[in-house]
Protein backbone atom coordinates (compact mmCIF):
# COMPACT_ATOMS: atom_id res chain seq x y z
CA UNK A 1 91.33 107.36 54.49
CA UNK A 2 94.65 109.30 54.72
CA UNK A 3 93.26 112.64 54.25
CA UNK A 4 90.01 111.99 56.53
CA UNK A 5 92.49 110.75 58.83
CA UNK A 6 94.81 113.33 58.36
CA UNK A 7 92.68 116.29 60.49
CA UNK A 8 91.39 113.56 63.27
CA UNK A 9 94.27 112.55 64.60
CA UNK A 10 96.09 115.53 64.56
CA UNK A 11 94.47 116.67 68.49
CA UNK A 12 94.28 112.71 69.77
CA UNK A 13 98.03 112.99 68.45
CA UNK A 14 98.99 116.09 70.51
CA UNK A 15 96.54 114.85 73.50
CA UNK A 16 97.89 110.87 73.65
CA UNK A 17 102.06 112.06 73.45
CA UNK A 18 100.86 114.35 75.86
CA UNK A 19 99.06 112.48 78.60
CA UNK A 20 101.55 109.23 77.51
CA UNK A 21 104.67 110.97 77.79
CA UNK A 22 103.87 112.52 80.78
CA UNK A 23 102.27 109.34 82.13
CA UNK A 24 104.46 106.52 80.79
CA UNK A 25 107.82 109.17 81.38
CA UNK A 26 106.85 110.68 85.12
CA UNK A 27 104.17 109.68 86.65
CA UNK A 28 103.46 105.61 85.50
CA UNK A 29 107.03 104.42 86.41
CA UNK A 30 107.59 105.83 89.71
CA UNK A 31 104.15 104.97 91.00
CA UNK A 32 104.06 101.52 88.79
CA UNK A 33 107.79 101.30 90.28
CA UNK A 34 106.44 101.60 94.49
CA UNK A 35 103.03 99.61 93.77
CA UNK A 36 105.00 96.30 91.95
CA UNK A 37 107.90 96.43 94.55
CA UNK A 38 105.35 95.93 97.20
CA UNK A 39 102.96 93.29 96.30
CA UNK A 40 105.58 91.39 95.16
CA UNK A 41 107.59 90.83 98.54
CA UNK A 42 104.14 91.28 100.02
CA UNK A 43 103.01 87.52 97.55
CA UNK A 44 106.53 85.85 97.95
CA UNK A 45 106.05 86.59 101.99
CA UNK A 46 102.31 85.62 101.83
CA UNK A 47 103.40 82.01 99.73
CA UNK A 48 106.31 81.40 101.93
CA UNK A 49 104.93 80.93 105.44
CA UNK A 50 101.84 79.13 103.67
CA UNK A 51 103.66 75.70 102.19
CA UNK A 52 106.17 75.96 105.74
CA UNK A 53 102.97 75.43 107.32
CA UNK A 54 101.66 73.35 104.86
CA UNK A 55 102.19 69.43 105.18
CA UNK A 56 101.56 68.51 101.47
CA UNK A 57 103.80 71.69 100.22
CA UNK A 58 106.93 70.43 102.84
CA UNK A 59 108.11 67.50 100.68
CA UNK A 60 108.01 69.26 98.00
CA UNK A 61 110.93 71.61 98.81
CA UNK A 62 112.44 68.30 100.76
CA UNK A 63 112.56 66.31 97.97
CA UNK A 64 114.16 68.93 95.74
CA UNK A 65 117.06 69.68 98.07
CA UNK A 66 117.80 66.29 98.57
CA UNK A 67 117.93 65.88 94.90
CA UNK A 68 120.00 68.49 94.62
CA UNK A 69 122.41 67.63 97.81
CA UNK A 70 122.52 63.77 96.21
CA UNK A 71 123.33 64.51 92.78
């Protein structure tokens, strides 16, 4: 297995460090970076407004900082 394997993955080897590296070092985390910063205010805004305007999500929240104030 070594020695078959030995010859294969000598160009994936060369190809994957080169395409990772310069994916996963340059390109992935800026654009990964951008794109996860903005769905995630873009969810947190989108869940917000939705149990303020919700009646059975209100006294949830209630509840909680009551519990909190009380104890």
């Amino acid at each position: 297995h070594h020695k078959a394997y030995g010859p294969q993955p000598k160009p994936p080897r060369n190809s994957k460090r080169a395409g990772k590296a310069q994916y996963n070092g340059g390109h992935r985390p800026h654009h990964t970076t951008p794109r996860s910063r903005n769905p995630i205010p873009v969810l947190r805004v989108n869940t917000v407004p939705q149990p303020s305007s919700k009646p059975p999500e209100v006294p949830f929240p209630q509840p909680q900082t009551q519990h909190t104030r009380t104890a």
